[in-house]
C-alpha atoms as a PDB file:
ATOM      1  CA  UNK A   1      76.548  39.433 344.367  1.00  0.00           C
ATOM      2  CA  UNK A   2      75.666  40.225 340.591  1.00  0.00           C
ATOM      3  CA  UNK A   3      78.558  40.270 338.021  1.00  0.00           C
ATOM      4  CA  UNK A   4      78.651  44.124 337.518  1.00  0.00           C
ATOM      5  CA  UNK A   5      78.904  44.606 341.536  1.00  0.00           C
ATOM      6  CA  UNK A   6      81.732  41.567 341.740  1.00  0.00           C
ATOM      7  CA  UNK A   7      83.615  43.851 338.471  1.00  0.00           C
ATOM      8  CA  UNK A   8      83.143  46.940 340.740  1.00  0.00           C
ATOM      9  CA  UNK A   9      84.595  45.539 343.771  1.00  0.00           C
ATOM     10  CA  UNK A  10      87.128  44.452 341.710  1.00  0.00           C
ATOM     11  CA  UNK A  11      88.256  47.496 339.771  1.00  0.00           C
ATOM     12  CA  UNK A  12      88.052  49.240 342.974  1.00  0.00           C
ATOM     13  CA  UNK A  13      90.886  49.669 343.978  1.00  0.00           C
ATOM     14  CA  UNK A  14      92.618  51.160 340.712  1.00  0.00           C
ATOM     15  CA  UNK A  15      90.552  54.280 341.438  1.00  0.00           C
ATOM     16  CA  UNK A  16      92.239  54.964 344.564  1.00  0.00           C
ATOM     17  CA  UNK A  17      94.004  58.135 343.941  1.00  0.00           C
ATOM     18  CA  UNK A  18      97.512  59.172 345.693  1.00  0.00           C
ATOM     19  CA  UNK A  19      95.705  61.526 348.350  1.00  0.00           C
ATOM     20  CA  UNK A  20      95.904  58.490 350.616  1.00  0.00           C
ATOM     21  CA  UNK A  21      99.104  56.771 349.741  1.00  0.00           C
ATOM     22  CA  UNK A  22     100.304  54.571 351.911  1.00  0.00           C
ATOM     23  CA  UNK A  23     103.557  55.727 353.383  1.00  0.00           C
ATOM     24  CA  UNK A  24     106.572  53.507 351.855  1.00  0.00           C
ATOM     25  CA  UNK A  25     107.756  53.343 355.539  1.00  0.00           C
ATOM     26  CA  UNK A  26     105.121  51.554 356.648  1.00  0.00           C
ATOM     27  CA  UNK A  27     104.945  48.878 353.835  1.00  0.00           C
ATOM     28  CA  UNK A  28     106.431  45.251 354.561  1.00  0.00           C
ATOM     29  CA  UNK A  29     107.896  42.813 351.937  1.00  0.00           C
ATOM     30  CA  UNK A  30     108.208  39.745 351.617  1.00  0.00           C
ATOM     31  CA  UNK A  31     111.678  39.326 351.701  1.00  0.00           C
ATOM     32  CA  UNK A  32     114.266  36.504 350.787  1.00  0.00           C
ATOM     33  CA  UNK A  33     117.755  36.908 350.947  1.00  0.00           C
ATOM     34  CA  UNK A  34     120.824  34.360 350.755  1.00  0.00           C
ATOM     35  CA  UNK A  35     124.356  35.024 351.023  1.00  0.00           C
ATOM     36  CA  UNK A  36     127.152  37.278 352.447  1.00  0.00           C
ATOM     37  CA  UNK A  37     129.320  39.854 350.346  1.00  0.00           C
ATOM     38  CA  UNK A  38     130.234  43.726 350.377  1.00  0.00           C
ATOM     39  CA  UNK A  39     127.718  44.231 347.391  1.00  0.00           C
ATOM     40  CA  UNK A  40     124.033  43.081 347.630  1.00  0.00           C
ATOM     41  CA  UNK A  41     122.307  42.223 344.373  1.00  0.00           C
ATOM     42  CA  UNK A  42     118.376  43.026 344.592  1.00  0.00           C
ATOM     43  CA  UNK A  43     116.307  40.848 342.140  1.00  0.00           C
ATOM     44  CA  UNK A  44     113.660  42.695 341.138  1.00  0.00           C
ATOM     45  CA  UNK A  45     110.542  40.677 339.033  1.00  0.00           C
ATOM     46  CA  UNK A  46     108.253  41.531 336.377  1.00  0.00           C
ATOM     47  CA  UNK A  47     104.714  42.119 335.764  1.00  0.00           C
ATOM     48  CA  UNK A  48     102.646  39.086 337.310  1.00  0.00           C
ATOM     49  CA  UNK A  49     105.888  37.786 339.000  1.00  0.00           C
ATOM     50  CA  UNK A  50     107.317  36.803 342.195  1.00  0.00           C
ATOM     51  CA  UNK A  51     110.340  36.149 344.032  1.00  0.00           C
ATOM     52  CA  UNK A  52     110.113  32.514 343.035  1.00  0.00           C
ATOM     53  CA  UNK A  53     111.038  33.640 339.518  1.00  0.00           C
ATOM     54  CA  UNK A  54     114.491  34.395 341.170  1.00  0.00           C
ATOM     55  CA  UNK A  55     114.613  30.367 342.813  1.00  0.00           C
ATOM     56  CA  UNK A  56     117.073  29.182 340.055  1.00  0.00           C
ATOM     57  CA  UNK A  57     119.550  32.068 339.607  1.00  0.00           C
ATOM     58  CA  UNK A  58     119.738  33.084 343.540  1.00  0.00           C
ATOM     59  CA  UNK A  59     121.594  30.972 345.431  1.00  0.00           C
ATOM     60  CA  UNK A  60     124.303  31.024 341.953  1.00  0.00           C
ATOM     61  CA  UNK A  61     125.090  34.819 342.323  1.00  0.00           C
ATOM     62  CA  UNK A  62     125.150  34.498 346.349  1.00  0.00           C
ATOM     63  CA  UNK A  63     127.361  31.521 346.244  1.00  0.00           C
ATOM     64  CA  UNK A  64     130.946  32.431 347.912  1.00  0.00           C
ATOM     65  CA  UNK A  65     130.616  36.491 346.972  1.00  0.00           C
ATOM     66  CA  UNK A  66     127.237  38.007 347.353  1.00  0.00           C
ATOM     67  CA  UNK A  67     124.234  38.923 349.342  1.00  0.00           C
ATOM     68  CA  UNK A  68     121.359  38.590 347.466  1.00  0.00           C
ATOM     69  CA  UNK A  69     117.445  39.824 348.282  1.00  0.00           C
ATOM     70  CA  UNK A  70     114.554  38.764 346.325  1.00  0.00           C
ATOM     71  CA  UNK A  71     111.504  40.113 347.522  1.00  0.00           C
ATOM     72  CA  UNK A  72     107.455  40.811 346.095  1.00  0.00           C
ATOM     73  CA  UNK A  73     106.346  44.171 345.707  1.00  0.00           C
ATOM     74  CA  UNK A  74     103.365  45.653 347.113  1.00  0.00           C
ATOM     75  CA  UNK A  75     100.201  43.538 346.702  1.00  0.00           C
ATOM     76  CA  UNK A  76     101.948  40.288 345.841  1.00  0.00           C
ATOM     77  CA  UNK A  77     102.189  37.129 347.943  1.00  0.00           C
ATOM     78  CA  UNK A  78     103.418  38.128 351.404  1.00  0.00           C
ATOM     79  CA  UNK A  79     103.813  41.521 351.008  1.00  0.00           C
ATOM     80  CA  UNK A  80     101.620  44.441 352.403  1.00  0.00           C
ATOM     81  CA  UNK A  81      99.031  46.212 349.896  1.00  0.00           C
ATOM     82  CA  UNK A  82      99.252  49.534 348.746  1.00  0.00           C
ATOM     83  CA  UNK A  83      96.950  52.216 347.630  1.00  0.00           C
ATOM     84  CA  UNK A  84      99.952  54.374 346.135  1.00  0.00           C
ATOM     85  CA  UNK A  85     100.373  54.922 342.640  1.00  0.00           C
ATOM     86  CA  UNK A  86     102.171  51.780 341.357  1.00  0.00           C
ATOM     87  CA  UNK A  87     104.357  53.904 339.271  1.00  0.00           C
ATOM     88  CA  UNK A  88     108.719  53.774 339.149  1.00  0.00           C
ATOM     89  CA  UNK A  89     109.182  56.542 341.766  1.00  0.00           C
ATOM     90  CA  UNK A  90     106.722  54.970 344.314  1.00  0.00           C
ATOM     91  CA  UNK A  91     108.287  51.515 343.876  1.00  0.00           C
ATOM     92  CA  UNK A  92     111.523  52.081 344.111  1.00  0.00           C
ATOM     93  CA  UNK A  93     110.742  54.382 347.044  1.00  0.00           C
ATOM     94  CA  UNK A  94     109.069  51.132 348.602  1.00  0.00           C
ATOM     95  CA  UNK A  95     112.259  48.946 347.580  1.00  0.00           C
ATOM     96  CA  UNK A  96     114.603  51.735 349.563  1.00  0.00           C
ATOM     97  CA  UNK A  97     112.160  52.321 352.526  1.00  0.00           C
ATOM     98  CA  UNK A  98     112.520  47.892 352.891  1.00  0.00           C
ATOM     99  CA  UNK A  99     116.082  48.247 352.094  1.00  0.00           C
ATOM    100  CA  UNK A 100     116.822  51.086 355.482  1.00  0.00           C
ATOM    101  CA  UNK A 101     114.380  48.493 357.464  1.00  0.00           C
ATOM    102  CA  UNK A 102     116.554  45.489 356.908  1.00  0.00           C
ATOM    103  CA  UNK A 103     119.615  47.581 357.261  1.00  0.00           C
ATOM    104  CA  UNK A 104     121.181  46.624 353.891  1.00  0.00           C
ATOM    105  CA  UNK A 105     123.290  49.292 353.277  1.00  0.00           C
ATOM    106  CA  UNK A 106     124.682  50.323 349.706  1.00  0.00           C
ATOM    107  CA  UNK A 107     126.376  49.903 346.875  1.00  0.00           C
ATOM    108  CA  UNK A 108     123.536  47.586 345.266  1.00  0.00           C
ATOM    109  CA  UNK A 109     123.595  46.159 341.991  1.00  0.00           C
ATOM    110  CA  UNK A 110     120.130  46.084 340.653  1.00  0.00           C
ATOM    111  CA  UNK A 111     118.764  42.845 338.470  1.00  0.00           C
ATOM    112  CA  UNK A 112     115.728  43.699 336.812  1.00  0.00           C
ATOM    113  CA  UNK A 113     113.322  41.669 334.870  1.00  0.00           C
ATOM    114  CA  UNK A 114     110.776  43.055 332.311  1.00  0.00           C
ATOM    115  CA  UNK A 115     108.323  45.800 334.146  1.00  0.00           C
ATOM    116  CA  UNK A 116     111.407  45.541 336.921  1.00  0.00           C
ATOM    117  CA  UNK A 117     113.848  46.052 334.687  1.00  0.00           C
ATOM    118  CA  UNK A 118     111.974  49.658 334.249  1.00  0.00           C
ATOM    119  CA  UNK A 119     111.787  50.225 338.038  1.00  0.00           C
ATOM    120  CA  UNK A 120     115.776  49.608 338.186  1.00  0.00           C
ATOM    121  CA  UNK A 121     116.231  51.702 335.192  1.00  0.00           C
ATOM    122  CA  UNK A 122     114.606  54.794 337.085  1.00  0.00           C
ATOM    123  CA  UNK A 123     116.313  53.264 340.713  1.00  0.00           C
ATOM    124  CA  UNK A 124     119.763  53.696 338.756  1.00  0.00           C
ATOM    125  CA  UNK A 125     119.478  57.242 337.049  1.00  0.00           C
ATOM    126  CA  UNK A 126     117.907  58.803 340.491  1.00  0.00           C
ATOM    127  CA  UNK A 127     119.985  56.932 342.722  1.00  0.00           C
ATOM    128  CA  UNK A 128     123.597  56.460 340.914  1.00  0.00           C
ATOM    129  CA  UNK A 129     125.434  56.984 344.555  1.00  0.00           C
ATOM    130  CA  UNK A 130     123.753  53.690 345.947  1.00  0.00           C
ATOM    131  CA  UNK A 131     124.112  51.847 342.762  1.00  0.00           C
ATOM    132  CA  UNK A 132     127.485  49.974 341.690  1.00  0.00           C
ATOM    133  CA  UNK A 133     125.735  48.011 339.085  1.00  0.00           C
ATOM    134  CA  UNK A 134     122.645  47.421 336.550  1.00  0.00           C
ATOM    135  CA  UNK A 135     121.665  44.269 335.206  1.00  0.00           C
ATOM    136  CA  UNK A 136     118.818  44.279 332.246  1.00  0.00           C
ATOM    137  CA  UNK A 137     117.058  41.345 331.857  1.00  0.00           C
ATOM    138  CA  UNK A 138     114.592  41.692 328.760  1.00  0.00           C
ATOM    139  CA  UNK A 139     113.623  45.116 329.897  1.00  0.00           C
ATOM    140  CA  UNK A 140     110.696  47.098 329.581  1.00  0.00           C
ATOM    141  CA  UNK A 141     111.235  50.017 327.389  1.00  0.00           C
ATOM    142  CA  UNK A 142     109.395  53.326 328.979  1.00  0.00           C
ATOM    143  CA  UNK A 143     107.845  54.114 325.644  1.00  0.00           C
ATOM    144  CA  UNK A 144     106.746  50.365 326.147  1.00  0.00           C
ATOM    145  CA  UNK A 145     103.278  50.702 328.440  1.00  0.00           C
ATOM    146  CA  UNK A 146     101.011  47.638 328.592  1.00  0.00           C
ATOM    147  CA  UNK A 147      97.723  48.146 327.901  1.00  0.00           C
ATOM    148  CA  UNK A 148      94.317  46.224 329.238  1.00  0.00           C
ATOM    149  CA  UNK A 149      92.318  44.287 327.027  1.00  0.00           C
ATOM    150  CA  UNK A 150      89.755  41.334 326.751  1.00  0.00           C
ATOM    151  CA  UNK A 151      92.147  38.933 325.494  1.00  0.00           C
ATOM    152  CA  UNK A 152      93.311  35.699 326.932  1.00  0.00           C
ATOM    153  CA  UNK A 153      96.762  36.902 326.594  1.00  0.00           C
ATOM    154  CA  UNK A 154      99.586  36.456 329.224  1.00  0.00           C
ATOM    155  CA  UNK A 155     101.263  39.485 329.868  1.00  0.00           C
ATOM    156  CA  UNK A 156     104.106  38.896 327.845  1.00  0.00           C
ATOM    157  CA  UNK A 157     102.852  36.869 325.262  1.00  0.00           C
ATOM    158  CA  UNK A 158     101.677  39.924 323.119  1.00  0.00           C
ATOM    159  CA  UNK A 159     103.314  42.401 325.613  1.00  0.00           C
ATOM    160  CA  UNK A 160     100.660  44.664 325.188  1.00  0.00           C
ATOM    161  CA  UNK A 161      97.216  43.070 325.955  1.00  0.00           C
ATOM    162  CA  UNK A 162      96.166  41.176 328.939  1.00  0.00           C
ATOM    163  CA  UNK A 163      93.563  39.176 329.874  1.00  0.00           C
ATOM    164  CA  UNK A 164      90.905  41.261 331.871  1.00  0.00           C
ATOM    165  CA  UNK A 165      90.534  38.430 334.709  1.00  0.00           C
ATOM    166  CA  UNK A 166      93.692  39.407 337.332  1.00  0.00           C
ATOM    167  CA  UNK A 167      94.626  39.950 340.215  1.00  0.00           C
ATOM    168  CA  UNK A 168      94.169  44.069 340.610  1.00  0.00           C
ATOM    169  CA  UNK A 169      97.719  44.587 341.662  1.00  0.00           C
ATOM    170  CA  UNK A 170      98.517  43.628 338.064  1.00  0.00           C
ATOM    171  CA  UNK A 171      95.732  46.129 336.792  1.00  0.00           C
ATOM    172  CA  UNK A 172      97.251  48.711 338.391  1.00  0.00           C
ATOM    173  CA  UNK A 173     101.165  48.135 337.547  1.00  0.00           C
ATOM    174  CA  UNK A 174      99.639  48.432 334.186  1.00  0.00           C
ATOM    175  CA  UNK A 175      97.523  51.065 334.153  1.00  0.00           C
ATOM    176  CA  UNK A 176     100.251  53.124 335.510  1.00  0.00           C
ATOM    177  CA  UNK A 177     102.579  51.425 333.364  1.00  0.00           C
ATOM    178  CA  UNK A 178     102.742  54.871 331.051  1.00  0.00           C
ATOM    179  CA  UNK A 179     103.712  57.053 334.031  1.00  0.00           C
ATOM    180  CA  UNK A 180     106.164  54.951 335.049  1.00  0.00           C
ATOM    181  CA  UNK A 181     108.180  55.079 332.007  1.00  0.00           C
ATOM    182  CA  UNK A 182     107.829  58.771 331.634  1.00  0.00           C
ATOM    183  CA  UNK A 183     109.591  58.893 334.952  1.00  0.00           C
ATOM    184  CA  UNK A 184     112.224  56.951 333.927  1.00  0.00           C
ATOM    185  CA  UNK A 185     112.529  59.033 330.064  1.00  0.00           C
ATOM    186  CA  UNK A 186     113.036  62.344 332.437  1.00  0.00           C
ATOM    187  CA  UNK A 187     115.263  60.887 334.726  1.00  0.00           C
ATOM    188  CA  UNK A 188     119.065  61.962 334.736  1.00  0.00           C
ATOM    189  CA  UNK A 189     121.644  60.395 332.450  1.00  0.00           C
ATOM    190  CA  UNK A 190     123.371  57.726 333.985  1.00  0.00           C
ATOM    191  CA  UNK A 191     126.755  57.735 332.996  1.00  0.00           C
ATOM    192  CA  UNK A 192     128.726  56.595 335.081  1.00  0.00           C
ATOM    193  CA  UNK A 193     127.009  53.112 335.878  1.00  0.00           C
ATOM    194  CA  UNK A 194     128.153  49.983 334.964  1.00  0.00           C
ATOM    195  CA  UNK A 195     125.796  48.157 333.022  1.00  0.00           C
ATOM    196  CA  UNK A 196     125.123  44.886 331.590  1.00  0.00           C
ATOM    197  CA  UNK A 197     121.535  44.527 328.756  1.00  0.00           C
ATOM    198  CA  UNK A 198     120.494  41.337 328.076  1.00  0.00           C
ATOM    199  CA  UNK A 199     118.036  40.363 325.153  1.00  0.00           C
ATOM    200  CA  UNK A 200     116.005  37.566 324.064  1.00  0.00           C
ATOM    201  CA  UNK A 201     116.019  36.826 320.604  1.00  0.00           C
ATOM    202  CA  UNK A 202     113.553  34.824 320.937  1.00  0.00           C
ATOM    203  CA  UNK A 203     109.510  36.152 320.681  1.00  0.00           C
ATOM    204  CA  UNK A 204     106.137  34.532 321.960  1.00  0.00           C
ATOM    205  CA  UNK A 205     104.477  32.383 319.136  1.00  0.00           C
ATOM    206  CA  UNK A 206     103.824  34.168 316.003  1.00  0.00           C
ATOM    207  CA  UNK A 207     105.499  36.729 316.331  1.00  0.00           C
ATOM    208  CA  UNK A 208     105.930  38.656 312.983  1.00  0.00           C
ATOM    209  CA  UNK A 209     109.704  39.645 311.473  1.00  0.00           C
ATOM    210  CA  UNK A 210     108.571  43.449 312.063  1.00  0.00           C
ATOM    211  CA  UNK A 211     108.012  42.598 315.905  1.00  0.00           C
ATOM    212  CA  UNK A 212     110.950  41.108 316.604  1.00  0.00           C
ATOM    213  CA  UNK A 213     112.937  43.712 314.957  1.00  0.00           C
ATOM    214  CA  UNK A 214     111.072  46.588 316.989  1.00  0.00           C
ATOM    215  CA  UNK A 215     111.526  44.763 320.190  1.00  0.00           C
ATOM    216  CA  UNK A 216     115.238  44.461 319.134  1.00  0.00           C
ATOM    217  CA  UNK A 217     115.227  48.235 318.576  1.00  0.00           C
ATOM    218  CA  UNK A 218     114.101  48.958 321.922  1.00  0.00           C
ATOM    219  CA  UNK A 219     116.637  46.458 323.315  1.00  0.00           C
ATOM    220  CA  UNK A 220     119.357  48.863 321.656  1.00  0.00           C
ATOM    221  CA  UNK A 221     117.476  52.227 323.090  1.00  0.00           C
ATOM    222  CA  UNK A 222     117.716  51.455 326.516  1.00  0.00           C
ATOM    223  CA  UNK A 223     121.352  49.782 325.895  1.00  0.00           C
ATOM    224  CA  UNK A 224     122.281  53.371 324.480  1.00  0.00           C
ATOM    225  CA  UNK A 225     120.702  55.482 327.211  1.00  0.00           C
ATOM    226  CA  UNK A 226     123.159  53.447 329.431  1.00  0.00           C
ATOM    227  CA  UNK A 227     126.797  54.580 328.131  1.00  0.00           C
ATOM    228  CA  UNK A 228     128.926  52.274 330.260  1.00  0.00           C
ATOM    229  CA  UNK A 229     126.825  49.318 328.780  1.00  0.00           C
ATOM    230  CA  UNK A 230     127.504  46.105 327.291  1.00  0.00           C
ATOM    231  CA  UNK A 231     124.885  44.507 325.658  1.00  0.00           C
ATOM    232  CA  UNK A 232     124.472  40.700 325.212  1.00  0.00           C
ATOM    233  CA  UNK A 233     121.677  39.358 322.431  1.00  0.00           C
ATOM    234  CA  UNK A 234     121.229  36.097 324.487  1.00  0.00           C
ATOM    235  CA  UNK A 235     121.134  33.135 321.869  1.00  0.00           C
ATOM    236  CA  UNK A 236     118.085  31.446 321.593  1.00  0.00           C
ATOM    237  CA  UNK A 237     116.403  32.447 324.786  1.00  0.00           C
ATOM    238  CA  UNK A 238     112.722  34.115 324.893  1.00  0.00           C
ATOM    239  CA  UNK A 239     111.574  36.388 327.280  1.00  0.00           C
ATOM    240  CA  UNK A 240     112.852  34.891 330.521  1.00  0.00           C
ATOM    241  CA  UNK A 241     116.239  34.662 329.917  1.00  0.00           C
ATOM    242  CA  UNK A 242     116.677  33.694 333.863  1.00  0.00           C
ATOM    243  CA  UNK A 243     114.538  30.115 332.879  1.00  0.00           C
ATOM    244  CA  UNK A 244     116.133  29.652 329.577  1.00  0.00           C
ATOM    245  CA  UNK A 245     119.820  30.735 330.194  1.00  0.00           C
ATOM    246  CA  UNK A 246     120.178  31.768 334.094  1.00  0.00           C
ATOM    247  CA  UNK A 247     123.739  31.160 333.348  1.00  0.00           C
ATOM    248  CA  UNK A 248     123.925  34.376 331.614  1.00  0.00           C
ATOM    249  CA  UNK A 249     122.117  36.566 334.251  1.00  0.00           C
ATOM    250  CA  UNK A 250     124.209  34.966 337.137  1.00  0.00           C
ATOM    251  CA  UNK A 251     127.605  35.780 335.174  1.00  0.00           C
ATOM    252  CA  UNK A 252     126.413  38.949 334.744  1.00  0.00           C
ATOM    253  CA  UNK A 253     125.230  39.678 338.196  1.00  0.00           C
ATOM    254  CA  UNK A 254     128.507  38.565 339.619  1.00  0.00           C
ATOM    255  CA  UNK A 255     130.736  39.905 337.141  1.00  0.00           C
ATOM    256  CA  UNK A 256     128.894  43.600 338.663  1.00  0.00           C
ATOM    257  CA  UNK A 257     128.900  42.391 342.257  1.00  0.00           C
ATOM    258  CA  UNK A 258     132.983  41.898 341.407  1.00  0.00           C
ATOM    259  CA  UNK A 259     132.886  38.347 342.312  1.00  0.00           C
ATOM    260  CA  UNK A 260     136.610  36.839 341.136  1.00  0.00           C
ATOM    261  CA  UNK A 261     134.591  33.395 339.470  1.00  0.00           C
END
């Protein structure tokens, strides 16, 4: 097969428009969940990410007070595909089809990661009834879409550019990227949540003065659109403040999921 046929094949799917979604009650996760409480805490990933991500900070918040399900969204290792528009409504419809099929009832306190953290933002402000709790971990901001490009960037080492060799579930997370944050920008006010933001202060390599201090800007946007929030600047932690200080997300997780240590 010639390289412009293997590109097509490739870039296939991200043409596939909504007229033939796949229902979100069909769709099967991959699913891991640990622990027993009256709250369950879903761990939601970023861009590119998996449930693994989750493998250090799981078992702490489930430990003695929680239930706790990790899972990979549509398209990722283990999971069912899907030809719907990977956008915040349809993914968090997907999340709550998988949550009635395992028969985990609410509240839920929602952990989200980057591009997840934008997914629990919209969960959250559409769903406030099922929610008891939001944890922001380095969120996405919705003005914040990722854009494609030919460099051999990770996806959060510029957080706008990414390499153009992927795996297409990733092309299409971003290339719907922009809807999904207008979703979550019109969503209602949530103002009654409890809410917990946590920040790096720590950026990729190179990162100028003026980035940091934009990224720290959005930090305090989606802290403000939150009014019941607290927001934590985590100390010398970079984007994945679950690797570099998973101490912080688990306090926060339990502290939500009213855990007593």
């Amino acid at each position: 097969m010639s390289v412009s046929k293997r590109l097509q094949a490739c870039l296939l799917p991200l043409v596939v428009t909504g007229a033939f979604a796949t229902p979100a009650d069909t769709l099967h996760h991959r699913v891991k969940l640990e622990g027993k409480g009256g709250r369950t805490v879903i761990l939601e990933s970023g861009l590119g990410d998996t449930l693994e991500v989750w493998k250090t900070v799981q078992p702490l918040i489930a430990a003695g007070c929680a239930r706790t399900l990790a899972y990979n969204r549509a398209g990722y290792l283990g999971s069912d595909n899907s030809n719907a528009p990977r956008d915040s409504e349809t993914i968090v419809g997907e999340l709550r089809a998988e949550l009635k099929r395992q028969n985990i009832k609410p509240p839920y306190v929602l952990v989200g990661h980057s591009l997840g953290g934008l997914y629990m933002q919209y969960f959250a402000r559409n769903y406030p009834q099922e929610v008891a709790g939001l944890v922001l971990v380095d969120s996405t901001h919705w003005e914040q879409r990722l854009d494609m490009g030919n460099q051999a960037n990770t996806p959060y080492s510029s957080r706008t550019a990414v390499t153009l060799f992927m795996p297409w579930i990733m092309r299409r997370e971003i290339t719907d990227s922009a809807d999904a944050g207008k979703q979550v920008h019109i969503s209602p006010a949530a103002y009654s949540i409890p809410t917990i933001v946590l920040s790096s202060t720590r950026g990729p390599p190179g990162e100028t003065p003026a980035a940091r201090a934009l990224a720290a800007r959005l930090q305090d946007e989606i802290a403000a659109d939150f009014p019941q929030a607290d927001h934590l600047r985590v100390n010398d932690s970079g984007h994945y403040i679950q690797r570099d200080h998973p101490e912080v997300v688990v306090e926060a997780a339990r502290k939500l999921a009213g855990c007593k240590h």
